[in-house]
Protein backbone atom coordinates (compact mmCIF):
# COMPACT_ATOMS: atom_id res chain seq x y z
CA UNK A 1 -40.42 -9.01 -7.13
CA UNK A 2 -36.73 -9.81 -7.21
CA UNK A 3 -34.26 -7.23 -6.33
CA UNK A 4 -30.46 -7.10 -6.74
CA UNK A 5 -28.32 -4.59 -4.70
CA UNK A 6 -24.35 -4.48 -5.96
CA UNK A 7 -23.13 -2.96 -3.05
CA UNK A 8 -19.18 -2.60 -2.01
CA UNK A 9 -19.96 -1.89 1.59
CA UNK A 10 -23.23 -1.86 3.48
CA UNK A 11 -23.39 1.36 5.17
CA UNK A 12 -26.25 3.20 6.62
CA UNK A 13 -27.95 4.17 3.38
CA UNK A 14 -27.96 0.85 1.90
CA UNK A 15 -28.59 -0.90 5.98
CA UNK A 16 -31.79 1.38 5.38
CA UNK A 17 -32.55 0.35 2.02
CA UNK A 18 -31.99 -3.12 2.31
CA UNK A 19 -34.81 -2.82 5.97
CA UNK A 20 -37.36 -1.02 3.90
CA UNK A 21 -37.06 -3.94 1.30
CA UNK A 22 -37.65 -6.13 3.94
CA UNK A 23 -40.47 -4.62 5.19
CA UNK A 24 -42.38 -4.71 2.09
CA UNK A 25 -41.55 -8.66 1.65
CA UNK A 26 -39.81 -7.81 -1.36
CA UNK A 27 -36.77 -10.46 -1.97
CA UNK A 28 -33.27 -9.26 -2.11
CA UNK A 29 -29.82 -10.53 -3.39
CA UNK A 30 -26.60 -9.04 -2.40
CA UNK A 31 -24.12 -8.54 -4.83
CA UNK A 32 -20.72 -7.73 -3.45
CA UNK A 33 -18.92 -6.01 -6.38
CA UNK A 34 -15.53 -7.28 -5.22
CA UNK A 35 -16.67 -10.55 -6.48
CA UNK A 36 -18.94 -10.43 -9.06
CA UNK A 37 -18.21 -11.56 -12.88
CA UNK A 38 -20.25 -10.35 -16.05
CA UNK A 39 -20.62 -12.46 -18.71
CA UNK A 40 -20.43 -10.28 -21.89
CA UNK A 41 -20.62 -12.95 -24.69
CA UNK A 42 -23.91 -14.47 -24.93
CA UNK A 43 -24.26 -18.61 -24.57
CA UNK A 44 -21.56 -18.96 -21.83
CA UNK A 45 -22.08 -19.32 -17.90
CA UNK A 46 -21.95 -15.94 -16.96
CA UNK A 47 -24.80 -14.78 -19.69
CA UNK A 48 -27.73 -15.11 -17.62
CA UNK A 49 -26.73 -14.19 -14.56
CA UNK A 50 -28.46 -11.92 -13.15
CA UNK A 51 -31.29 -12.16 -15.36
CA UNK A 52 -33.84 -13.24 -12.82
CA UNK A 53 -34.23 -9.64 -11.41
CA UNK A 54 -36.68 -7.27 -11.74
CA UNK A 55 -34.26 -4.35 -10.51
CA UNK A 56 -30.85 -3.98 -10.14
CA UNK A 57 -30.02 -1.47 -7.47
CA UNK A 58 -26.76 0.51 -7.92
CA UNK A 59 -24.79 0.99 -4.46
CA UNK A 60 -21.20 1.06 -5.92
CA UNK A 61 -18.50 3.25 -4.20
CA UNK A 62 -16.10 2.80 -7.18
CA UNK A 63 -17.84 4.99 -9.93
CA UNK A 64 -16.04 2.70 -12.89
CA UNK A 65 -17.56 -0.45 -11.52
CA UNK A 66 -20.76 1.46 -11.29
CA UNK A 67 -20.49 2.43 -14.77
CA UNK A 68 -19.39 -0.54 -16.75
CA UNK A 69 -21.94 -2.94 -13.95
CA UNK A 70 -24.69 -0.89 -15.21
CA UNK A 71 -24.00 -0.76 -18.96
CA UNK A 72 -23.83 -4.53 -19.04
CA UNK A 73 -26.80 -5.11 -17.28
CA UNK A 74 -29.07 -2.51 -19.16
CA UNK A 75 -27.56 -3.65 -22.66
CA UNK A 76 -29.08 -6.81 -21.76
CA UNK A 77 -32.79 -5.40 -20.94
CA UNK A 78 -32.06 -5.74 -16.95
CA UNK A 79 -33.59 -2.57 -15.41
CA UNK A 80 -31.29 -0.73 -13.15
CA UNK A 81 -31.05 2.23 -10.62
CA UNK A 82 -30.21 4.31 -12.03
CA UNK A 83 -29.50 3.40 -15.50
CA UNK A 84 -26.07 3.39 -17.29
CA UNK A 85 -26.59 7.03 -19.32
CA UNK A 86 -27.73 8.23 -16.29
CA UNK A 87 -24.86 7.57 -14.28
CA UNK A 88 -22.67 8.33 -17.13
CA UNK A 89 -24.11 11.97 -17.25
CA UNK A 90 -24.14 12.48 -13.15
CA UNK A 91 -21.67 10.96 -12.10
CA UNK A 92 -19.19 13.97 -14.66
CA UNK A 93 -19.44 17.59 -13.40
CA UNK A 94 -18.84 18.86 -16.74
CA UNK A 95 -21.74 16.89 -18.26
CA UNK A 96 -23.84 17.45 -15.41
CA UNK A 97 -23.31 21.11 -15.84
CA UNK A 98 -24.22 21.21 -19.60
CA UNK A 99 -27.34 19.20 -19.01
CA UNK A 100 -28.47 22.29 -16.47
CA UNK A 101 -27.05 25.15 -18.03
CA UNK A 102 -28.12 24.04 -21.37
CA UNK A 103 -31.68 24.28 -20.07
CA UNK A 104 -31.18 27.16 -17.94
CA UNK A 105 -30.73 26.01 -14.33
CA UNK A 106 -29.14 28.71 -12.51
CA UNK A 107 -25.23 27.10 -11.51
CA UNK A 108 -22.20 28.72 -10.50
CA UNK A 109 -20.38 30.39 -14.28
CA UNK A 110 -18.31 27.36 -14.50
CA UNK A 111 -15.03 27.13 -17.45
CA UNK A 112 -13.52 24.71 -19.46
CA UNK A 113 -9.90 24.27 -20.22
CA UNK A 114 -7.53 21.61 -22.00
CA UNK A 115 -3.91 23.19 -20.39
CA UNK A 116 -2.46 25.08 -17.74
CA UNK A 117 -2.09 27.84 -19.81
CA UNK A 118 -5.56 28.36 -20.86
CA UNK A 119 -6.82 27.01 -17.41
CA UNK A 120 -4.99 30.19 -16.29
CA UNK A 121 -6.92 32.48 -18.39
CA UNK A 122 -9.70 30.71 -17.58
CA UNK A 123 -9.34 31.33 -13.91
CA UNK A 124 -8.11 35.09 -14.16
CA UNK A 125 -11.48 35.59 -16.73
CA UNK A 126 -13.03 34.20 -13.44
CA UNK A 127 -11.47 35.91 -10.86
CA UNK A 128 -10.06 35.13 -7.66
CA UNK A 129 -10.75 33.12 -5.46
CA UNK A 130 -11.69 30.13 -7.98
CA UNK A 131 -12.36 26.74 -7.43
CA UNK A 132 -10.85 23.75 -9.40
CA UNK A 133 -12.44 20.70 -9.35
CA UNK A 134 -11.87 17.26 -11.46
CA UNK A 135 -14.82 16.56 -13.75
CA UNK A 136 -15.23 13.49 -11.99
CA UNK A 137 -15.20 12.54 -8.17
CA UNK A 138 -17.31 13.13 -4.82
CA UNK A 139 -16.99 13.32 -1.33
CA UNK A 140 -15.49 16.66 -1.75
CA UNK A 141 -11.83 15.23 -3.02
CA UNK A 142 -9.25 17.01 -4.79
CA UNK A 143 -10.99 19.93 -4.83
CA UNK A 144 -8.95 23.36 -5.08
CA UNK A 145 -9.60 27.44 -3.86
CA UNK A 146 -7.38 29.01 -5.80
CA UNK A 147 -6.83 32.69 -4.16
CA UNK A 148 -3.74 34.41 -6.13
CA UNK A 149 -2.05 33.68 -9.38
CA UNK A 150 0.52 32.45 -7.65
CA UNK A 151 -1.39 29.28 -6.07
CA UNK A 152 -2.93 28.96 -9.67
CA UNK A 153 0.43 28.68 -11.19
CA UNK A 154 1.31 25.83 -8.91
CA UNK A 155 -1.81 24.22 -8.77
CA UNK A 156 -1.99 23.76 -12.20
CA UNK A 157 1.71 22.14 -12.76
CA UNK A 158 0.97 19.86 -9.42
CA UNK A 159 -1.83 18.42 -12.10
CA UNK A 160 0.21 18.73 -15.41
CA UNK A 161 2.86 16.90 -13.19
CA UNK A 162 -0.03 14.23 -12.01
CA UNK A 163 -0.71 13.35 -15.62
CA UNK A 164 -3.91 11.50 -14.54
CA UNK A 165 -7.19 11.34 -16.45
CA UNK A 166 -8.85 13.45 -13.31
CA UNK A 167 -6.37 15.65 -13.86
CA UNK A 168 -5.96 16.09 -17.43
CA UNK A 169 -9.61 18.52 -17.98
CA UNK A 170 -9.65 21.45 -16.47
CA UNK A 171 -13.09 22.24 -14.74
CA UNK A 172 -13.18 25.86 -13.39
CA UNK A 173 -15.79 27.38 -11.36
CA UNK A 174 -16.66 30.80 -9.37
CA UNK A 175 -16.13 31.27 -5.86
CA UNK A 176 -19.78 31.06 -4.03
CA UNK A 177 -19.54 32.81 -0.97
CA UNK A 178 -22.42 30.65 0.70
CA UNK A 179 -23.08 31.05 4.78
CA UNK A 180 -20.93 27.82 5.71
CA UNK A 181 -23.10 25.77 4.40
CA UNK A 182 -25.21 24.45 1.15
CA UNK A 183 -28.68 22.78 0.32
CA UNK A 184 -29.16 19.21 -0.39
CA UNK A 185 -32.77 18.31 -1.65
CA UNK A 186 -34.45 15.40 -3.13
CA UNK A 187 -37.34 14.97 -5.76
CA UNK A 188 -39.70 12.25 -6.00
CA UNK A 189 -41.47 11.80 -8.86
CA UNK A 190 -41.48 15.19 -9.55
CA UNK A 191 -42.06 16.39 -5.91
CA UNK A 192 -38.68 17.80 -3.76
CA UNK A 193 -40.04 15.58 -0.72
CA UNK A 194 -36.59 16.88 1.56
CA UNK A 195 -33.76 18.69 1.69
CA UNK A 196 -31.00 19.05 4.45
CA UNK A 197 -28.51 22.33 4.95
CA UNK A 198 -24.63 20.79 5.23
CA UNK A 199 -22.58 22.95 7.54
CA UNK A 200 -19.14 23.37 8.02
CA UNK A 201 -16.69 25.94 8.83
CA UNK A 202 -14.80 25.03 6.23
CA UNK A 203 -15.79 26.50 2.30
CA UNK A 204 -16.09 22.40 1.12
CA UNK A 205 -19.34 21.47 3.09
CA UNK A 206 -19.37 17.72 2.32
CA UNK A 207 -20.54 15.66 5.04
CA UNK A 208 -17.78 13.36 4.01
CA UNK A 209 -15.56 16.36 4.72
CA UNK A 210 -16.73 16.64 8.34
CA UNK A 211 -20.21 18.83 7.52
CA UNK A 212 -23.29 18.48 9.91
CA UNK A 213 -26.77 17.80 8.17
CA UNK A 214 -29.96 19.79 9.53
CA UNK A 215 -33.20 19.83 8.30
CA UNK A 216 -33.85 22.74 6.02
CA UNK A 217 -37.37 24.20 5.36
CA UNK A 218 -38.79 23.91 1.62
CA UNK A 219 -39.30 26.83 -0.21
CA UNK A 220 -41.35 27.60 -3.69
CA UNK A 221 -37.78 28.81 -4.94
CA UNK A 222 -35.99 25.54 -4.00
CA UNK A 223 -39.13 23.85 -5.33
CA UNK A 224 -38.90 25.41 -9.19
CA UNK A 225 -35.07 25.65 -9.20
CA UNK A 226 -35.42 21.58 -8.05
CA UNK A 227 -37.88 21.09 -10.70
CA UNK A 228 -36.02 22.52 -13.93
CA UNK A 229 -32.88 20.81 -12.70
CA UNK A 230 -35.00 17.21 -12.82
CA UNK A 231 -36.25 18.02 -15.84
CA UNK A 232 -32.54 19.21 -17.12
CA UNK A 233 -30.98 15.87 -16.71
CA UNK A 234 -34.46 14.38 -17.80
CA UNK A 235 -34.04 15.88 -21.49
CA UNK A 236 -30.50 15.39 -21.30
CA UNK A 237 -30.89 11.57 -20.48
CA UNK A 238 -33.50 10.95 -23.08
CA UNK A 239 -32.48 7.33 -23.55
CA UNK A 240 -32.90 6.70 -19.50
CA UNK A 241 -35.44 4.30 -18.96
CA UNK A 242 -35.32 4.26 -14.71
CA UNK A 243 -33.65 6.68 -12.60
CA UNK A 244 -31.83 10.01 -12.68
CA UNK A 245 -29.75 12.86 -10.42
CA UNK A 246 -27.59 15.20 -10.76
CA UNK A 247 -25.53 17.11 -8.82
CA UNK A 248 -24.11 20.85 -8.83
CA UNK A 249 -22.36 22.54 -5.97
CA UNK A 250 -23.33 26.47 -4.70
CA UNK A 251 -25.27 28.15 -2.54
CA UNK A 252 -28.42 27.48 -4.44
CA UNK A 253 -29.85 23.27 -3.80
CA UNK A 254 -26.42 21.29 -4.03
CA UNK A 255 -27.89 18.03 -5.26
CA UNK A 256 -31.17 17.00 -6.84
CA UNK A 257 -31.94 13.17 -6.73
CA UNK A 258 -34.94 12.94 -8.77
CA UNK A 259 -36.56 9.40 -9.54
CA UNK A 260 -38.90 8.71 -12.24
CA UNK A 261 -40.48 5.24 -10.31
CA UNK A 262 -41.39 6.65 -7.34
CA UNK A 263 -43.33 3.66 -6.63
CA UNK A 264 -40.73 1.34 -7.69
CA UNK A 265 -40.59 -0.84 -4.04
């Protein structure tokens, strides 16, 4: 087996990846996305480049090159982790939220608005404290408690004013009043093998915001509310041929990675 890994820098996660590769003698080809070309056009030197691998691994911090890398590559038949629809759906808030809700994953009541003004209704239909979020982003960026009208009012002309496409949705959801911390859990091939609390004493409990990972115990709860969530973004992504997740943020599990090849390497 033949493994490519675009990467854009090789931090722990992909340090471990790339070891546990190793230690199954499995080949691997690093793809620094800073430099790579695609070839879109068929018959020219770029067209078969990368079509020596079994799996391409997805490691990309910009989610655009992620997106467009892995569209390419599975229009072509290249298998990929995860797979363009996939990433297309989780890597969008809103999506990701219609996916669960539309199969009845319990999430935070989350809005929809086009402009300020009905963004404001939105958020008073809501209640304060709020949270605004873009539809698309991570690491706990640019997110927004909103407390009063008053800081919704300005809020929302500081991103009229922006005029960016992260800017230009408005994605709107309730306050969770979680203890300091959320859930992070994983799912395997159906299984949640893991999760991990993230504590903080701030409300945004990234740990690229500063919050501490612990192990946290499994529970049959987590374990069903993990398993309709996979399944969710499963139905959702019906074209998806590899691998899936999705993420939501309460106080319920805060991100579900499932995998459909859970003996992929």
């Amino acid at each position: 087996m033949k493994v490519g890994m675009i990467y854009s820098r090789i931090r722990a996660e992909e340090k471990l990846l790339l070891q546990a590769l190793k230690d199954r003698g499995i080949e691997v080809e690093l793809l620094d996305d800073r430099k790579m070309i695609f070839e879109i056009s068929s018959g020219h030197r770029y067209a078969s480049r990368y079509q020596d691998f079994d799996v391409v691994v997805e490691r990309c911090i910009n989610h655009s090159r992620a997106l467009y890398s892995l569209r390419i590559l599975n229009d072509r038949g290249i298998k990929t982790v995860n797979s363009a629809d996939v990433a297309a759906v989780c890597g969008n808030k809103l999506e990701t939220t219609s996916a669960l809700a539309a199969k009845d994953v319990p999430t935070p009541r989350t809005l929809v608005a086009y402009t300020p003004e009905s963004a404001l209704e939105a958020i008073e239909d809501l209640g304060y404290p709020a949270v605004l979020k873009p539809a698309v982003g991570s690491w706990g960026r640019l997110l927004s408690r909103v407390n009063d009208r008053h800081a919704a009012e300005a809020i929302l002309e500081h991103k009229e004013i922006l005029g960016s496409y992260h800017h230009s949705i408005f994605y709107i959801q309730e306050y969770i009043d979680k203890p300091m911390r959320d859930i992070r859990a994983f799912v395997i091939g159906g299984e949640t093998v893991a999760a991990i609390y993230r504590t903080s004493p701030h409300w945004i409990t990234n740990t690229a915001r500063g919050g501490e990972s612990t192990n946290c115990p499994i529970t049959d709860e987590m374990r069903d509310i993990c398993r309709k969530g996979a399944e969710a973004v499963d139905c959702w992504c019906s074209k998806s041929t590899t691998r899936w997740s999705t993420e939501t943020a309460s106080s319920r599990p805060a991100l579900i990675s499932p995998t459909r090849w859970p003996n992929l390497f």
